[in-house]
Protein backbone atom coordinates (compact mmCIF):
# COMPACT_ATOMS: atom_id res chain seq x y z
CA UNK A 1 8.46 -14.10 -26.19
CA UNK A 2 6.46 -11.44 -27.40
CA UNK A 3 9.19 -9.34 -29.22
CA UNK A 4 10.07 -12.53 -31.07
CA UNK A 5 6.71 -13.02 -32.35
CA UNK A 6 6.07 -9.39 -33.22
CA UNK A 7 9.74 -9.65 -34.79
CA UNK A 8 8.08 -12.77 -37.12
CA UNK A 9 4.95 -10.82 -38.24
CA UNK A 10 7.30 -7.74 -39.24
CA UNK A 11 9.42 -10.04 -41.40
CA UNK A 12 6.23 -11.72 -42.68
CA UNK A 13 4.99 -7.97 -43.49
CA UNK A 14 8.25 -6.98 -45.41
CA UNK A 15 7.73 -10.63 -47.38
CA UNK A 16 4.52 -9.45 -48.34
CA UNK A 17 5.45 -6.23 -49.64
CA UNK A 18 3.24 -5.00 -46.50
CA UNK A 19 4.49 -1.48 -45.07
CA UNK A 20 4.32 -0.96 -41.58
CA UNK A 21 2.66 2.15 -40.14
CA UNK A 22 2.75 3.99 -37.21
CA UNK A 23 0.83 2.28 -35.11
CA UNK A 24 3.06 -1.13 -36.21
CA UNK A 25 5.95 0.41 -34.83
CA UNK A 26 4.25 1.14 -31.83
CA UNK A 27 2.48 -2.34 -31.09
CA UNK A 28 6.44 -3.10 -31.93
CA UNK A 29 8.02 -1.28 -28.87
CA UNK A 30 4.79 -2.61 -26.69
CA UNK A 31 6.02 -6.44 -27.40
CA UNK A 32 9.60 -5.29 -26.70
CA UNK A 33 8.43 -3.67 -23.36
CA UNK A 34 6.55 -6.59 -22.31
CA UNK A 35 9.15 -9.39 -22.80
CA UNK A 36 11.97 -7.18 -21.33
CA UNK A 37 9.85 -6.83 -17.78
CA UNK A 38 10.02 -10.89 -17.80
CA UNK A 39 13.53 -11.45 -19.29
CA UNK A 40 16.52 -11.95 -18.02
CA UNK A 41 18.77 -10.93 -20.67
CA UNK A 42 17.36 -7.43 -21.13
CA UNK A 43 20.00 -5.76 -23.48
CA UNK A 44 19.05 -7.94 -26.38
CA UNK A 45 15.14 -6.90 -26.43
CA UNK A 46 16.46 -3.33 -25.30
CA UNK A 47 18.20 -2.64 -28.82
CA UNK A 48 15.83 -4.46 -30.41
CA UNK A 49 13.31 -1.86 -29.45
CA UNK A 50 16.27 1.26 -30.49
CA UNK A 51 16.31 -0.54 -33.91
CA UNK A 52 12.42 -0.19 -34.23
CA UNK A 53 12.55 3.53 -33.23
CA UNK A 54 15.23 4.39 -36.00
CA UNK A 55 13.74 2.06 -38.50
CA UNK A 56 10.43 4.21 -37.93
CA UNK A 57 11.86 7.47 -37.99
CA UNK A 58 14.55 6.92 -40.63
CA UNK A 59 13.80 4.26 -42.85
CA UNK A 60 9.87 4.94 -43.01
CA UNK A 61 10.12 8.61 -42.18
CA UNK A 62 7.44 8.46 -39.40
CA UNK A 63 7.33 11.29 -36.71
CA UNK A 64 7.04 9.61 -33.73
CA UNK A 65 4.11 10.45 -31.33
CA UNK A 66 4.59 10.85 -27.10
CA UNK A 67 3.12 7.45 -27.07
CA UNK A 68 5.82 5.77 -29.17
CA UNK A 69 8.51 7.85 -26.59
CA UNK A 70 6.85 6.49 -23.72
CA UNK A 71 6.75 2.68 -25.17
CA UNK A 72 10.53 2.85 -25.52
CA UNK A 73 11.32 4.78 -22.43
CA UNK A 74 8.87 2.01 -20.55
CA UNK A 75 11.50 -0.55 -22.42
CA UNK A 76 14.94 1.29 -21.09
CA UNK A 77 12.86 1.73 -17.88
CA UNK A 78 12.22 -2.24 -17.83
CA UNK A 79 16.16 -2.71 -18.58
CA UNK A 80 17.49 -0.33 -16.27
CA UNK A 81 19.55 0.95 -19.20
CA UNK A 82 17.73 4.69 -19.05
CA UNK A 83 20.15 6.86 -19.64
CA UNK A 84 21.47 4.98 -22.27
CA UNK A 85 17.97 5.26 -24.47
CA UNK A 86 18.61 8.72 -23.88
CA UNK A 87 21.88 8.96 -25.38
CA UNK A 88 21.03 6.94 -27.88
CA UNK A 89 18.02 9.39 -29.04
CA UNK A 90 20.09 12.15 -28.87
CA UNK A 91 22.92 10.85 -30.75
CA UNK A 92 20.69 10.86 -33.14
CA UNK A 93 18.61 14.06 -32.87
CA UNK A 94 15.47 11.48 -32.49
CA UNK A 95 15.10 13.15 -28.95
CA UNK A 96 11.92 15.85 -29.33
CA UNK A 97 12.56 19.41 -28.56
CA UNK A 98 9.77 20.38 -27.38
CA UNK A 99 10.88 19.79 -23.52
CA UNK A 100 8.09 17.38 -22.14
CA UNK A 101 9.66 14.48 -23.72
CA UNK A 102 13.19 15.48 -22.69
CA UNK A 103 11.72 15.73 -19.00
CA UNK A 104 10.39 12.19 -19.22
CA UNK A 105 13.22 10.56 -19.75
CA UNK A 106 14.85 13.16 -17.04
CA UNK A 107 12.25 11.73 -14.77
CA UNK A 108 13.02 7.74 -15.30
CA UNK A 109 16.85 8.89 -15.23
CA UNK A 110 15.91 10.04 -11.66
CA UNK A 111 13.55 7.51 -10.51
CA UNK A 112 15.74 4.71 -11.62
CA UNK A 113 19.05 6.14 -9.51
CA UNK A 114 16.09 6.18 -6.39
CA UNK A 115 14.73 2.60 -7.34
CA UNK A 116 18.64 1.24 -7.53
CA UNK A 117 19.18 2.78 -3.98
CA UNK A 118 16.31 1.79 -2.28
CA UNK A 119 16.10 -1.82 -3.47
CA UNK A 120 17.07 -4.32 -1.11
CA UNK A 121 19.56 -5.36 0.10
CA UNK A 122 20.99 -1.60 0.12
CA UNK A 123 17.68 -0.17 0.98
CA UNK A 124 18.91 3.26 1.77
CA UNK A 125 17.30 6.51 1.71
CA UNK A 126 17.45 7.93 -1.67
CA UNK A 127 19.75 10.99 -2.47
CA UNK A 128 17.68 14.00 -1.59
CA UNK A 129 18.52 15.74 -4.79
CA UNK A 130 17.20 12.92 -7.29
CA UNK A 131 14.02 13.32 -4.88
CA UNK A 132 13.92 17.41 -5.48
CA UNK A 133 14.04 16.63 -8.90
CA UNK A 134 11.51 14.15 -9.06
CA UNK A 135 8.89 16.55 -7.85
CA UNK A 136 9.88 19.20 -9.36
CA UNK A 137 9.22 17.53 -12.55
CA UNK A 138 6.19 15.90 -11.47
CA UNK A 139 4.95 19.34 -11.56
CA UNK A 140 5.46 20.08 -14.96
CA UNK A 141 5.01 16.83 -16.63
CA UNK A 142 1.49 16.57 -18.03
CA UNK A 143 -0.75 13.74 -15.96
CA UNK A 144 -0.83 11.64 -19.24
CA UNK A 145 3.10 11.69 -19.37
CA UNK A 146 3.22 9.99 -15.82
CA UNK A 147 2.96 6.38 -15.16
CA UNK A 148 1.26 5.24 -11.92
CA UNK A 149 3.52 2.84 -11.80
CA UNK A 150 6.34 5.10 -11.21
CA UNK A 151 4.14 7.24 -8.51
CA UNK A 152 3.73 3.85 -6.88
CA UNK A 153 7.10 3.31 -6.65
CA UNK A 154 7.55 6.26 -4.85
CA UNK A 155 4.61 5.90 -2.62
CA UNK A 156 6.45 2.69 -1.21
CA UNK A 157 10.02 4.47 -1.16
CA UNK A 158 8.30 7.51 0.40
CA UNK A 159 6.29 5.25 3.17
CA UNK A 160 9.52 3.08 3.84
CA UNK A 161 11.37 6.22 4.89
CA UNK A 162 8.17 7.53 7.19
CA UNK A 163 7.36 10.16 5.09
CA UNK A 164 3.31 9.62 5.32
CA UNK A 165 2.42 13.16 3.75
CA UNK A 166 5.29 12.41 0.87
CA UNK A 167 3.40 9.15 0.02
CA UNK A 168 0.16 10.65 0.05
CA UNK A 169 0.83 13.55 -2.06
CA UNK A 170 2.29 11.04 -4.34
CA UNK A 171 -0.84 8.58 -4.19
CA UNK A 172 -2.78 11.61 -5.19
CA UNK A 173 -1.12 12.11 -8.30
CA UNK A 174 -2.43 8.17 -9.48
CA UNK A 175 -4.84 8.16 -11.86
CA UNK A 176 -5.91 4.63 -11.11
CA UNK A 177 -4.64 4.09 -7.61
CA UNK A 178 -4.41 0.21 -6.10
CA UNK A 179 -5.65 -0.43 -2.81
CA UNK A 180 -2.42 -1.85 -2.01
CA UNK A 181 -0.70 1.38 -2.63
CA UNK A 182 -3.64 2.87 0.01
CA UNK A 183 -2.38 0.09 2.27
CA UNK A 184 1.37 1.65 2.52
CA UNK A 185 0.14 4.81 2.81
CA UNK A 186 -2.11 4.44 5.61
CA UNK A 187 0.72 2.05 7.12
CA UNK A 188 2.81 5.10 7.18
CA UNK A 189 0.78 6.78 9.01
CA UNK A 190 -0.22 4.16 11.33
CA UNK A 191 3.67 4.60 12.57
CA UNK A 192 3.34 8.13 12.72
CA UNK A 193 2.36 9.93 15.78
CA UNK A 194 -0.33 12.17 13.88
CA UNK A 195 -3.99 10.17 14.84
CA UNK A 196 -5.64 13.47 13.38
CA UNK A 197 -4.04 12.68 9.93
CA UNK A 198 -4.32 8.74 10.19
CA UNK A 199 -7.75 9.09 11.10
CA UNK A 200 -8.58 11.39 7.85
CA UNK A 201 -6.93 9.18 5.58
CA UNK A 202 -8.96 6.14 6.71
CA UNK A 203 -11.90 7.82 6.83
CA UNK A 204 -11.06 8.97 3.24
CA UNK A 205 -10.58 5.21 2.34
CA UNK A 206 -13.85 3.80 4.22
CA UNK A 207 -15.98 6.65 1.87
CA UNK A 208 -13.56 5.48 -1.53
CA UNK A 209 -14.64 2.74 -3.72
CA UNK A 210 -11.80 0.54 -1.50
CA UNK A 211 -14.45 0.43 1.40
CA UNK A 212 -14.86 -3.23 0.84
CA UNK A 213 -11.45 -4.02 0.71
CA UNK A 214 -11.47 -2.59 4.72
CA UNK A 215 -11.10 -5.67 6.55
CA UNK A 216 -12.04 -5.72 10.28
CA UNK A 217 -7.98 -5.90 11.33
CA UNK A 218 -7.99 -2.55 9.57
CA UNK A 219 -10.83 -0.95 12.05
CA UNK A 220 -8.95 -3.61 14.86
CA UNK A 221 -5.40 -2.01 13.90
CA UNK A 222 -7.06 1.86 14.74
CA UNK A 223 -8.46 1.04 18.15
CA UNK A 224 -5.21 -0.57 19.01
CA UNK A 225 -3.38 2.48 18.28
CA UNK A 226 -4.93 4.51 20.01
CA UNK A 227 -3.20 4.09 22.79
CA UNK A 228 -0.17 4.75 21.18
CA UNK A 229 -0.74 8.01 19.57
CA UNK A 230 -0.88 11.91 21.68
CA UNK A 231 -4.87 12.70 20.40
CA UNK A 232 -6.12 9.43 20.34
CA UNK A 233 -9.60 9.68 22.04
CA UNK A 234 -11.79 6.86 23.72
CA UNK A 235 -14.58 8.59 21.45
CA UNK A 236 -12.52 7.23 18.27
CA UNK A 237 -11.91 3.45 19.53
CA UNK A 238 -15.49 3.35 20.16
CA UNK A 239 -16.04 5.17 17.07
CA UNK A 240 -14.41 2.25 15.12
CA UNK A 241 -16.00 -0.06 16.78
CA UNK A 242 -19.24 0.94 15.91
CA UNK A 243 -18.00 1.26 12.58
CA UNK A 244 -17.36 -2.73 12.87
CA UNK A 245 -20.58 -3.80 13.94
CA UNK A 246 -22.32 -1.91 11.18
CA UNK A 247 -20.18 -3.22 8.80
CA UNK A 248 -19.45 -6.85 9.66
CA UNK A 249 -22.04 -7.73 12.19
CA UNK A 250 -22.55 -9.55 14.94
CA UNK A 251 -19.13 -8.43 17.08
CA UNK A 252 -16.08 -10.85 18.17
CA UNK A 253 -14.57 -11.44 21.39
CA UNK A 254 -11.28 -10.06 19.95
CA UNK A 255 -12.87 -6.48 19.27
CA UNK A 256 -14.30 -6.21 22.87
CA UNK A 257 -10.58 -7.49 24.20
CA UNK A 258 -9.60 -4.30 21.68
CA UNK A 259 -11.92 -2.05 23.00
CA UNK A 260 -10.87 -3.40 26.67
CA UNK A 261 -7.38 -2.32 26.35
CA UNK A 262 -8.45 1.35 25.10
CA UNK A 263 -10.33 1.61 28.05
CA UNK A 264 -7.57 0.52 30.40
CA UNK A 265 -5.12 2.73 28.84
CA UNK A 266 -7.42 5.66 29.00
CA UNK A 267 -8.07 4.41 32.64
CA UNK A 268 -11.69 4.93 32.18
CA UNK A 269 -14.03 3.39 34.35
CA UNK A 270 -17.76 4.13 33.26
CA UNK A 271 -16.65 3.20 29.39
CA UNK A 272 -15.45 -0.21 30.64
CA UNK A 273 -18.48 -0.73 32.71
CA UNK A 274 -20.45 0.14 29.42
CA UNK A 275 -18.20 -2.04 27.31
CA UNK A 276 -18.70 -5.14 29.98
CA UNK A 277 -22.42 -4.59 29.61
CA UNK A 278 -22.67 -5.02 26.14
CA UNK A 279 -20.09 -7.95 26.35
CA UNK A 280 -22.75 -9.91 28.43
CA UNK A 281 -25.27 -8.54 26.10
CA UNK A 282 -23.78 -11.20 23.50
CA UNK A 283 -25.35 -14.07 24.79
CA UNK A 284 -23.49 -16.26 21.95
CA UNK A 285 -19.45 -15.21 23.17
CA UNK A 286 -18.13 -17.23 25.29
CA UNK A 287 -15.70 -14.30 27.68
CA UNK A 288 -12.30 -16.34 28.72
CA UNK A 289 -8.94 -15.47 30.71
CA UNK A 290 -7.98 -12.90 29.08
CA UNK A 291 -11.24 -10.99 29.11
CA UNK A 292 -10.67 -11.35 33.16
CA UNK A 293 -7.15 -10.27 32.86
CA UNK A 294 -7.83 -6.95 31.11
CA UNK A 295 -10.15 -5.84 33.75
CA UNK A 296 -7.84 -6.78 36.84
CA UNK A 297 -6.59 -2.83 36.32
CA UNK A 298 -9.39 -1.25 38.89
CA UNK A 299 -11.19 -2.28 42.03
CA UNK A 300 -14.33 -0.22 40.94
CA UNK A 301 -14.01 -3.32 38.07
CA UNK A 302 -14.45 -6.38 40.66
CA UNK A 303 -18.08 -6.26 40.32
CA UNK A 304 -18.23 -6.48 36.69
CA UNK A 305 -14.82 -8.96 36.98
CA UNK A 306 -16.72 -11.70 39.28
CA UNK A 307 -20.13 -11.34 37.34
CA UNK A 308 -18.00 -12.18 34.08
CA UNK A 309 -15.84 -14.90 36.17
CA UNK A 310 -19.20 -16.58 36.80
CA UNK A 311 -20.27 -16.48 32.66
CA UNK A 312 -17.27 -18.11 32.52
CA UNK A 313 -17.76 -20.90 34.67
CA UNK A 314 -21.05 -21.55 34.09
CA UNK A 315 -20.18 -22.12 30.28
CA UNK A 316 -17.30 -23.52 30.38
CA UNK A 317 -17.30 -25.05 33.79
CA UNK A 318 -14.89 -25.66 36.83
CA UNK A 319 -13.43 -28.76 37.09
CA UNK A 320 -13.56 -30.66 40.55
CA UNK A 321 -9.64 -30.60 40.99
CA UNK A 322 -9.70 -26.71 40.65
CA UNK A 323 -12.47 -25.89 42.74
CA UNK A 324 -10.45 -23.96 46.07
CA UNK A 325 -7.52 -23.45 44.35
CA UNK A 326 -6.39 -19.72 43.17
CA UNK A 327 -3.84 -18.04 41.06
CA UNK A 328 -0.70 -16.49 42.25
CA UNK A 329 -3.19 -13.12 42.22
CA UNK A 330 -5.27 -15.09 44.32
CA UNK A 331 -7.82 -15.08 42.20
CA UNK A 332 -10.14 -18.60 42.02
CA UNK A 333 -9.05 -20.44 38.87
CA UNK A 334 -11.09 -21.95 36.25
CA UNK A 335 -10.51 -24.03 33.02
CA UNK A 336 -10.21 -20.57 31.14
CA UNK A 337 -7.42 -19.78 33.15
């Protein structure tokens, strides 16, 4: 483990007649963070790391810096054991006055009570209050005094609970944001019924450096929702799929089946006579059963339905022993069907 070894080197440095610094102590409470996230028997490393802190301040006389607060509030973070590091400190009067470093620990306090409710298999919605407080002192914390790990955290709590403007205030804050933190964040909205707001965050996400990381089942997941939400528009599906075509190329059948389904919803004739025409545009997709299915909604559709039937046979062909025959729709059945 990597306390142990950093454990060895300190004894090996006392041997020597070597005296730690600062920045020992610090590398120190870094090994003890580490091996704590991995461990299973936390408490050990966790006073381990409270030994380091007072051997610092009282043995060597070093004043310790925000960072050397932060590595052992990342180790009682890692142990769950919080409020105890905080005791401890102020036992002790090692606990700076100068109130950001008080509020830090106030912070994990608060964000460890949310983490222990919302962790499976509880999974509750956090107490309001410890939530009030959170943001409350995200607002006076400096940036530099916040992990993004701990804004992540509460990007998935906040997204879990449906709280899509919650998680993206607190996605904001990131310095270095993920793109799978993006990913819960625009999955909260997705179940919201805001398309304005959905849209602008993926819009946001196709101009971010995470535009590559947009799959087509994230443009796919948009035009099938678009059915679902008040102000989704026909303009947007087609919008998206645009969007597709420029970035992945030559289409699929699934997006046009997509694309279909907006246009039924939307009951819009002309766009699905559009969308049909650039279907057979596509010389190399092969339309099947359920292309024919999704345009069985309109009559003004047969047309466009028997010309497609016929694309269908002809590359895919109509076996003898279903030539005459027809579904219970009555419509003549092929091997797509």
């Amino acid at each position: 483990r990597a306390d142990e070894l950093a454990q060895n080197v300190l004894v090996q440095m006392e041997n020597l007649d070597v005296q730690p610094d600062r920045e020992t102590f610090l590398k120190l409470l870094i090994c003890c963070s580490i091996s704590c996230q991995k461990a299973k028997k936390k408490a050990k490393i966790l006073n381990r790391a409270k030994d380091y802190f007072k051997m610092m301040v009282e043995d060597y006389q070093y004043s310790p810096s925000t960072t050397h607060y932060r590595a052992l509030k990342n180790v009682g973070s890692s142990a769950r054991r919080i409020d105890e590091v905080t005791e401890y400190l102020q036992e002790r009067g090692l606990l700076k006055d100068d109130g950001h470093i008080e509020d830090m620990f106030r912070l994990e306090s608060h964000l460890q009570r949310i983490r222990r409710t919302s962790r499976p298999p509880r999974s509750r919605h956090p107490n309001p209050r410890d939530m009030e407080a959170v943001k409350d002192l995200l607002k006076k914390l400096p940036r530099h005094l916040i992990e993004d790990r701990d804004l992540a955290d509460l990007v998935r709590i906040t997204a879990d609970m449906d709280q899509p403007m919650e998680a993206e205030s607190f996605l904001n804050k990131m310095r270095q944001p993920k793109f799978a933190v993006c990913k819960l964040v625009l999955g909260a909205w997705h179940n919201s019924d805001d398309f304005g707001q959905c849209e602008r965050f993926f819009e946001s996400l196709i101009e971010s450096r995470f535009h590559e990381m947009l799959g087509v089942e994230y443009y796919l997941m948009m035009i099938h929702n678009m059915p679902k939400w008040r102000d989704g528009t026909m303009f947007a599906a087609e919008k998206y799929f645009d969007l597709m075509e420029k970035s992945f190329g030559s289409p699929k059948l699934s997006w046009f089946h997509a694309i279909f389904r907006a246009c039924s919803h939307f009951q819009d004739v002309n766009r699905m006579k559009y969308w049909c025409e650039r279907l057979t545009y596509h010389k190399n997709l092969t339309p099947n059963s359920t292309t024919l299915q999704l345009l069985n909604w309109s009559e003004d559709l047969k047309p466009y339905t028997e010309r497609i039937n016929s694309i269908v046979n002809r590359k895919q062909g109509t076996p003898e022993r279903l030539k005459g025959l027809s579904d219970d729709n009555g419509a003549p059945l092929t091997c797509g069907k």
